[in-house]
C-alpha atoms as a PDB file:
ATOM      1  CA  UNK A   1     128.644  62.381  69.358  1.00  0.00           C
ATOM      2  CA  UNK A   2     125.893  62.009  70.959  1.00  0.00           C
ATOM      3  CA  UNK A   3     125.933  64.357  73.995  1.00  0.00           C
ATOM      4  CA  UNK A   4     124.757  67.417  73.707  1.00  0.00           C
ATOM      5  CA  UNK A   5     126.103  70.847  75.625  1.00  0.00           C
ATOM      6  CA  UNK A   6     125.042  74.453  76.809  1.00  0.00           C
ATOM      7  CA  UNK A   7     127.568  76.930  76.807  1.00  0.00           C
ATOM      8  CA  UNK A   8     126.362  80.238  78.672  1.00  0.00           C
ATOM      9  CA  UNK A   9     128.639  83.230  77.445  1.00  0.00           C
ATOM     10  CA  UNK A  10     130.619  83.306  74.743  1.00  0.00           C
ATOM     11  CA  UNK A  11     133.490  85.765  75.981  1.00  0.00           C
ATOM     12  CA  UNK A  12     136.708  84.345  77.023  1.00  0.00           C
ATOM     13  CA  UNK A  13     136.034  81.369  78.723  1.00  0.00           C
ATOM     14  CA  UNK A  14     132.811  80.762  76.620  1.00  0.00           C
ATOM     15  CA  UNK A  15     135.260  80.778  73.061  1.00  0.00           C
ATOM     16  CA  UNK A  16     138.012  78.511  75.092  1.00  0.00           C
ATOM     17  CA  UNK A  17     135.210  75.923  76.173  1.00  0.00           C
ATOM     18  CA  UNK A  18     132.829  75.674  72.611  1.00  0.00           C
ATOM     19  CA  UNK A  19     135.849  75.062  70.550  1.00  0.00           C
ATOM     20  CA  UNK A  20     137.253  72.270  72.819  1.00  0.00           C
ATOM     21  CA  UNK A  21     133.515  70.606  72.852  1.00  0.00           C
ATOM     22  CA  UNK A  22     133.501  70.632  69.029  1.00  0.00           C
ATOM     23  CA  UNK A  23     137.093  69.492  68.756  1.00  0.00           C
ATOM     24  CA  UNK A  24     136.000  66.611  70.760  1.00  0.00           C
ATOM     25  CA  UNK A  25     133.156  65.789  68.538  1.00  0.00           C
ATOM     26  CA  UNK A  26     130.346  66.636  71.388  1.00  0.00           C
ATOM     27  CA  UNK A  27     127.009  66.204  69.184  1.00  0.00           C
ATOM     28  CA  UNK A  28     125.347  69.395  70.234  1.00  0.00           C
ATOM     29  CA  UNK A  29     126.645  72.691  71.246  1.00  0.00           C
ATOM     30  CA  UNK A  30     124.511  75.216  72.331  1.00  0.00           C
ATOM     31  CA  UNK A  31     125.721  78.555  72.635  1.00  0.00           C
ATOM     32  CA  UNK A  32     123.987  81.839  74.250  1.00  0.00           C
ATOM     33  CA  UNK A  33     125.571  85.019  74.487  1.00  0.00           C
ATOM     34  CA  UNK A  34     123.743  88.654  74.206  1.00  0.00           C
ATOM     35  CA  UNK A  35     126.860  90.786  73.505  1.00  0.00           C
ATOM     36  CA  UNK A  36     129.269  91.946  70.361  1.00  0.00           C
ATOM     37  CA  UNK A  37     132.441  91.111  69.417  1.00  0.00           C
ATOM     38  CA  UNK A  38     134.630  93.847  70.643  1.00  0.00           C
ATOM     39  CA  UNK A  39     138.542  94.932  70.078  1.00  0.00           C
ATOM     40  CA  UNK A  40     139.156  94.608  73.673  1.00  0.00           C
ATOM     41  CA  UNK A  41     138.261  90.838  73.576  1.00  0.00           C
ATOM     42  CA  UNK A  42     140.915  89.602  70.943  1.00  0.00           C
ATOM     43  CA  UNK A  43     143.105  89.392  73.558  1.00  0.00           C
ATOM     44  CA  UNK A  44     141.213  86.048  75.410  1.00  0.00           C
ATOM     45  CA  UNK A  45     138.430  85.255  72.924  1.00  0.00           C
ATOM     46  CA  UNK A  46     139.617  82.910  70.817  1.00  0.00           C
ATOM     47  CA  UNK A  47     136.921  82.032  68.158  1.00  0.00           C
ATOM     48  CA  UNK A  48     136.974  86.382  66.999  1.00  0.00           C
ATOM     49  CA  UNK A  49     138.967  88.250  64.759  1.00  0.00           C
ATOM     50  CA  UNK A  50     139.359  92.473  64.214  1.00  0.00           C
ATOM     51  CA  UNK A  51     137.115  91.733  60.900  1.00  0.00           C
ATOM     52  CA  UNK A  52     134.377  90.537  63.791  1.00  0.00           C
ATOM     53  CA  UNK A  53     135.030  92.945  66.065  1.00  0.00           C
ATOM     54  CA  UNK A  54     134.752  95.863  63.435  1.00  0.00           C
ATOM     55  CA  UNK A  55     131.498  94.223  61.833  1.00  0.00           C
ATOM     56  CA  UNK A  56     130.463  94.690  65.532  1.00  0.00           C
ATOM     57  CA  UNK A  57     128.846  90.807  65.189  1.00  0.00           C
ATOM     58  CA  UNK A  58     127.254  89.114  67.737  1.00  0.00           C
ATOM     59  CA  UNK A  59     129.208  86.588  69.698  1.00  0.00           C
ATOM     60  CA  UNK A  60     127.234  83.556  69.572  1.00  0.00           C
ATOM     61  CA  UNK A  61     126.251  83.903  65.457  1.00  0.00           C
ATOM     62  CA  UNK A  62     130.316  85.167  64.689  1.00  0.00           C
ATOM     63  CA  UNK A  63     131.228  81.289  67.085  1.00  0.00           C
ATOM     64  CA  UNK A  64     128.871  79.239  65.292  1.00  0.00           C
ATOM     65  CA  UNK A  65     130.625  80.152  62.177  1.00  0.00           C
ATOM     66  CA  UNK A  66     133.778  79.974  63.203  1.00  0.00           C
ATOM     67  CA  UNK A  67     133.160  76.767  64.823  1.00  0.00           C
ATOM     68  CA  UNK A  68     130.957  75.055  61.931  1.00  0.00           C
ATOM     69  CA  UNK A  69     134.946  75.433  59.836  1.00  0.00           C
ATOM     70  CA  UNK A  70     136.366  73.305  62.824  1.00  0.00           C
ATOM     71  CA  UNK A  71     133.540  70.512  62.583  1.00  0.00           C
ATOM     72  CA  UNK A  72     130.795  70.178  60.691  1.00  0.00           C
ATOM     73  CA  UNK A  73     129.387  67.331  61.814  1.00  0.00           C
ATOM     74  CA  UNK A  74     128.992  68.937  65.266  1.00  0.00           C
ATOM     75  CA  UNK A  75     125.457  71.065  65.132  1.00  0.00           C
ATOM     76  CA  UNK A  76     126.154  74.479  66.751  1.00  0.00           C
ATOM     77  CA  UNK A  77     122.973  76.235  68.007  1.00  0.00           C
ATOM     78  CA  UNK A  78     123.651  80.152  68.473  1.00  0.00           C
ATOM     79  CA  UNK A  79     121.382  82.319  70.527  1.00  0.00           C
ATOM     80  CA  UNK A  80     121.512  85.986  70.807  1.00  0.00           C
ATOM     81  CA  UNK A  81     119.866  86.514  74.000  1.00  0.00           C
ATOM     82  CA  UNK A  82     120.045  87.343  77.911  1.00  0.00           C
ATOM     83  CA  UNK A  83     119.803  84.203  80.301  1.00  0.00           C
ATOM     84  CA  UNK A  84     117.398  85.478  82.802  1.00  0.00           C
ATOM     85  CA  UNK A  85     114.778  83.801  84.831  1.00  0.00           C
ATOM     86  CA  UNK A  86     111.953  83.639  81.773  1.00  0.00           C
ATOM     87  CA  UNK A  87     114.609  81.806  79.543  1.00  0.00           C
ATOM     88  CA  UNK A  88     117.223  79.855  81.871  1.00  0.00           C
ATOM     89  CA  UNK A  89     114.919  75.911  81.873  1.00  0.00           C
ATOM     90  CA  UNK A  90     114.381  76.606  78.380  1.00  0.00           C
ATOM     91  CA  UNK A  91     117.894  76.868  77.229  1.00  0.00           C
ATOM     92  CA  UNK A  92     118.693  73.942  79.376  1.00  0.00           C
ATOM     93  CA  UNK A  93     116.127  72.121  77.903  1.00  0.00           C
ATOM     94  CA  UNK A  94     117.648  68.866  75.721  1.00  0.00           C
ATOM     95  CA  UNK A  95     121.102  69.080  77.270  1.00  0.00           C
ATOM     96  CA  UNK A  96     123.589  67.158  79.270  1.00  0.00           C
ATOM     97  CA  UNK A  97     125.337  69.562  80.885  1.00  0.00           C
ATOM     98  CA  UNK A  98     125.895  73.106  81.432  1.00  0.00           C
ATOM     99  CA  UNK A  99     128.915  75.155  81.168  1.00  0.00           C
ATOM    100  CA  UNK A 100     129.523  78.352  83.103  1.00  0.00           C
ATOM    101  CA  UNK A 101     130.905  80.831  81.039  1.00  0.00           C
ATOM    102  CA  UNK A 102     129.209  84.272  82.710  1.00  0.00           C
ATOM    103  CA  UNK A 103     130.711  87.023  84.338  1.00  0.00           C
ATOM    104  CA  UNK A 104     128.666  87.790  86.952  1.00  0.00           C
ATOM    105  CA  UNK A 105     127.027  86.009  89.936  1.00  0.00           C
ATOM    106  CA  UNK A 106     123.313  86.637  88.863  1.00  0.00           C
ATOM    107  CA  UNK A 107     123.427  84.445  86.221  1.00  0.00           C
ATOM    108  CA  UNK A 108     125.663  81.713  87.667  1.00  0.00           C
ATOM    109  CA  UNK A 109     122.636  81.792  90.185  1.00  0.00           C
ATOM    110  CA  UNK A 110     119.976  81.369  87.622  1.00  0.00           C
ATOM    111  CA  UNK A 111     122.504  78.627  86.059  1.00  0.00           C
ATOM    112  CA  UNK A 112     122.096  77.155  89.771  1.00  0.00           C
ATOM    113  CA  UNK A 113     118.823  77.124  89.974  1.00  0.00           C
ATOM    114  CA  UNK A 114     118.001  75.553  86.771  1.00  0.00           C
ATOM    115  CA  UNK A 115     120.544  73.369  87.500  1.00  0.00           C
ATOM    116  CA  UNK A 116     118.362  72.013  90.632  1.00  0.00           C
ATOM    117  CA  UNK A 117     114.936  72.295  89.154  1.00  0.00           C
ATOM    118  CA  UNK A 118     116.145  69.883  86.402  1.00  0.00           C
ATOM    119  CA  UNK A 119     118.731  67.833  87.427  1.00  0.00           C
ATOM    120  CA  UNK A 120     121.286  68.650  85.048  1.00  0.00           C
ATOM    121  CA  UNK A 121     124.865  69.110  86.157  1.00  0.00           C
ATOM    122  CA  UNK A 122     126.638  72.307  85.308  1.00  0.00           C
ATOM    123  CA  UNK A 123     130.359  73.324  85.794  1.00  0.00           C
ATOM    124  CA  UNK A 124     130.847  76.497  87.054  1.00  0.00           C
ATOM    125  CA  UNK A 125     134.094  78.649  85.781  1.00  0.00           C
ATOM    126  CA  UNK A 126     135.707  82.309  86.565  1.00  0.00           C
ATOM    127  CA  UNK A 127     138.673  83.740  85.609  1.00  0.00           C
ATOM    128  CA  UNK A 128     139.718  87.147  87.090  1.00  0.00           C
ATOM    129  CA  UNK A 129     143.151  88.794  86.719  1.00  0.00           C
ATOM    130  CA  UNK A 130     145.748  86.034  86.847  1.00  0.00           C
ATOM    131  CA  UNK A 131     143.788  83.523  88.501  1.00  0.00           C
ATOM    132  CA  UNK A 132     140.748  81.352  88.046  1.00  0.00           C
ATOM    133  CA  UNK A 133     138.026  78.880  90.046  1.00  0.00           C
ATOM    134  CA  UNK A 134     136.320  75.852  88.434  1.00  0.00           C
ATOM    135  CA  UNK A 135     133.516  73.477  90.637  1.00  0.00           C
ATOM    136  CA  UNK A 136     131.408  70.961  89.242  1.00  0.00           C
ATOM    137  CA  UNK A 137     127.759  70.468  90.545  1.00  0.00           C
ATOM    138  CA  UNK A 138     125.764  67.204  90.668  1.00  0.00           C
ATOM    139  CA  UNK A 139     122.037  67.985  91.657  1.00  0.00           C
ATOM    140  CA  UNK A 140     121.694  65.993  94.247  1.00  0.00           C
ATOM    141  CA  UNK A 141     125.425  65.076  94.377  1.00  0.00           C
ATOM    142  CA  UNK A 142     127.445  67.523  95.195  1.00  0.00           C
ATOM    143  CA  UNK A 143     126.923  70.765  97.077  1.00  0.00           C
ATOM    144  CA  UNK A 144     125.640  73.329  94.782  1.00  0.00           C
ATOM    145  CA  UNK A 145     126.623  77.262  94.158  1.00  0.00           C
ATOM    146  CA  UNK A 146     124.349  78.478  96.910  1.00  0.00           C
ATOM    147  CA  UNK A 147     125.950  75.915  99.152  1.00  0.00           C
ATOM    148  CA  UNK A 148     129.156  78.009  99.428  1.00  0.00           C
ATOM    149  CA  UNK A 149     127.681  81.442  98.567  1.00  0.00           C
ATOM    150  CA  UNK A 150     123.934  82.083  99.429  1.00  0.00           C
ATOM    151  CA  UNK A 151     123.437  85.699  97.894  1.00  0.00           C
ATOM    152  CA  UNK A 152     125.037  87.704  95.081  1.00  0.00           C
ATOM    153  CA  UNK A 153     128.290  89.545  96.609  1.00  0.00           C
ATOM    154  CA  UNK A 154     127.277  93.054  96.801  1.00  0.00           C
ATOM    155  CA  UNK A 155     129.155  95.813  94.412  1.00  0.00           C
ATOM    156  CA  UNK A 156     132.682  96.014  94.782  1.00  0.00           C
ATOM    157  CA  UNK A 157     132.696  93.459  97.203  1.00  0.00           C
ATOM    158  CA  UNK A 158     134.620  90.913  94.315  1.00  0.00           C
ATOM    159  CA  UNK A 159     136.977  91.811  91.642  1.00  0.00           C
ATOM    160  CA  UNK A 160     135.512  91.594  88.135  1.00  0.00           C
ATOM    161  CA  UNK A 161     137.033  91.433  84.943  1.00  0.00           C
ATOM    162  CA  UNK A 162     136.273  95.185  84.728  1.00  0.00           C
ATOM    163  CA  UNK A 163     138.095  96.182  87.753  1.00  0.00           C
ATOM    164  CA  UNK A 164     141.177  93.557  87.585  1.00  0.00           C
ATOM    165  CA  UNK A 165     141.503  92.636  83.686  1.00  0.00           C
ATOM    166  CA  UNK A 166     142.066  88.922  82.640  1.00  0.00           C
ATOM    167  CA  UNK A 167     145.612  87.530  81.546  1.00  0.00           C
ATOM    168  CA  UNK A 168     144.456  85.590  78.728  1.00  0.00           C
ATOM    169  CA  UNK A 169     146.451  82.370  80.021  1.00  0.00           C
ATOM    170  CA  UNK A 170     143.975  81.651  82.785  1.00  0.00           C
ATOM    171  CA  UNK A 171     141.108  81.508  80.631  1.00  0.00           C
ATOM    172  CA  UNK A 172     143.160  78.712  78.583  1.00  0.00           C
ATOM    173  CA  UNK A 173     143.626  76.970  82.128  1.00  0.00           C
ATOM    174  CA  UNK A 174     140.389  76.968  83.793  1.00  0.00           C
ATOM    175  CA  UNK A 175     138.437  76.573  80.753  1.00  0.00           C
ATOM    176  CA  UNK A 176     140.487  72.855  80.197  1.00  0.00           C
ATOM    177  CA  UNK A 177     139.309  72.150  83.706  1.00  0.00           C
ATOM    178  CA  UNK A 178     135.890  72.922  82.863  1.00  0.00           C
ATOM    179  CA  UNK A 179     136.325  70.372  79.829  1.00  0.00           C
ATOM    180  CA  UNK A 180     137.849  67.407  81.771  1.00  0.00           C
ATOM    181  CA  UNK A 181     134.567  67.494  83.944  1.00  0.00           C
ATOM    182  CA  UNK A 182     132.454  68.316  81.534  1.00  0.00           C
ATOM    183  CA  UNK A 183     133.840  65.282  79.481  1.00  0.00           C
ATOM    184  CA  UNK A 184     133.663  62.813  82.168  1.00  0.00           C
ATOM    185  CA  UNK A 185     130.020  63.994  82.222  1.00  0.00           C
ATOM    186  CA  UNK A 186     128.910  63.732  79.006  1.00  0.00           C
ATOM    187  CA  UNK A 187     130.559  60.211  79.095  1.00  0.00           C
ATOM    188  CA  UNK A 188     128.373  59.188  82.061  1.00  0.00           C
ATOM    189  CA  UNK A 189     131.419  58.769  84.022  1.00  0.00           C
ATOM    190  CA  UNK A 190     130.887  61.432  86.723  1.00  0.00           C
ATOM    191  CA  UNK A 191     132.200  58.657  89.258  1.00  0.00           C
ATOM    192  CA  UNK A 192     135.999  60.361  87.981  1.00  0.00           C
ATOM    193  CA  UNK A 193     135.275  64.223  89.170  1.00  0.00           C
END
């Protein structure tokens, strides 16, 4: 109750990962997303409904509610907005850990970085066609994102969720990965990842 948790994106993975942390009774739950609830989501995003997707609501604001009937003693903080370098330390500011949740390497990057600059651990996340990835990063620790890839893969060079699709089941798997590390985290028991 009293950890406290950034979720970047609130698509797929995003939905799957903010309504395990307020299950669980994490404190906090930040959530930051910039885009609508669409038709095409319903198929992986759990938290939205065709009355959201036809009110053409913003992601984060349409989770918070949703997620506020689930458990309101867990605060949810929704922000409409791009994570970009202006905005990244600032939305990690006051949390515990970070959840990866994006779609695209230029963020996870910026996700990274903040990561290093302020110590806070993140748990990075992808899910593309039928199969997913999941690493958690210790500053410090653990080897980080640019460890393994130093630059954003150039166009085409990776499959995206445009170009392959998602099987909604994956998203169920690697975001309850995500949550086991995240929970040993927020538990201060990081010794377990």
């Amino acid at each position: 109750a009293e950890s406290r948790a950034l979720v970047v994106g609130c698509g797929a993975l995003g939905t799957n990962a903010a309504q395990l942390l307020v299950r669980s009774g994490v404190g906090r739950v930040r959530i930051v997303d910039r885009d609508f609830v669409d038709l095409s989501n319903l198929q992986r995003q759990v938290l939205f409904d065709e009355a959201d997707a036809l009110a053409g609501s913003p992601k984060a604001i349409v989770a918070a509610e949703k997620l506020a009937k689930i458990n309101s003693q867990v605060e949810v903080e929704p922000i409409v907005a791009d994570v970009d370098a202006t905005n990244v330390l600032a939305l990690c500011d006051g949390v515990d850990c970070v959840l990866d949740a994006t779609d695209n390497f230029e963020t996870r990057f910026l996700i990274n970085d903040a990561s290093l600059t302020s110590g806070i651990p993140w748990v990075y996340g992808c899910c593309v066609g039928s199969h997913g990835q999941k690493m958690t990063i210790r500053p410090g620790e653990t080897a980080c994102l640019r460890c393994l890839i130093d630059s954003v893969p150039g166009p085409g060079a990776t499959e995206t969720c445009d170009t392959a699709g998602v099987l909604g089941p994956i998203v169920n798997v690697v975001a309850s990965l995500q949550l086991i590390s995240a929970f040993k985290l927020l538990i201060g028991r990081a010794d377990l990842i």
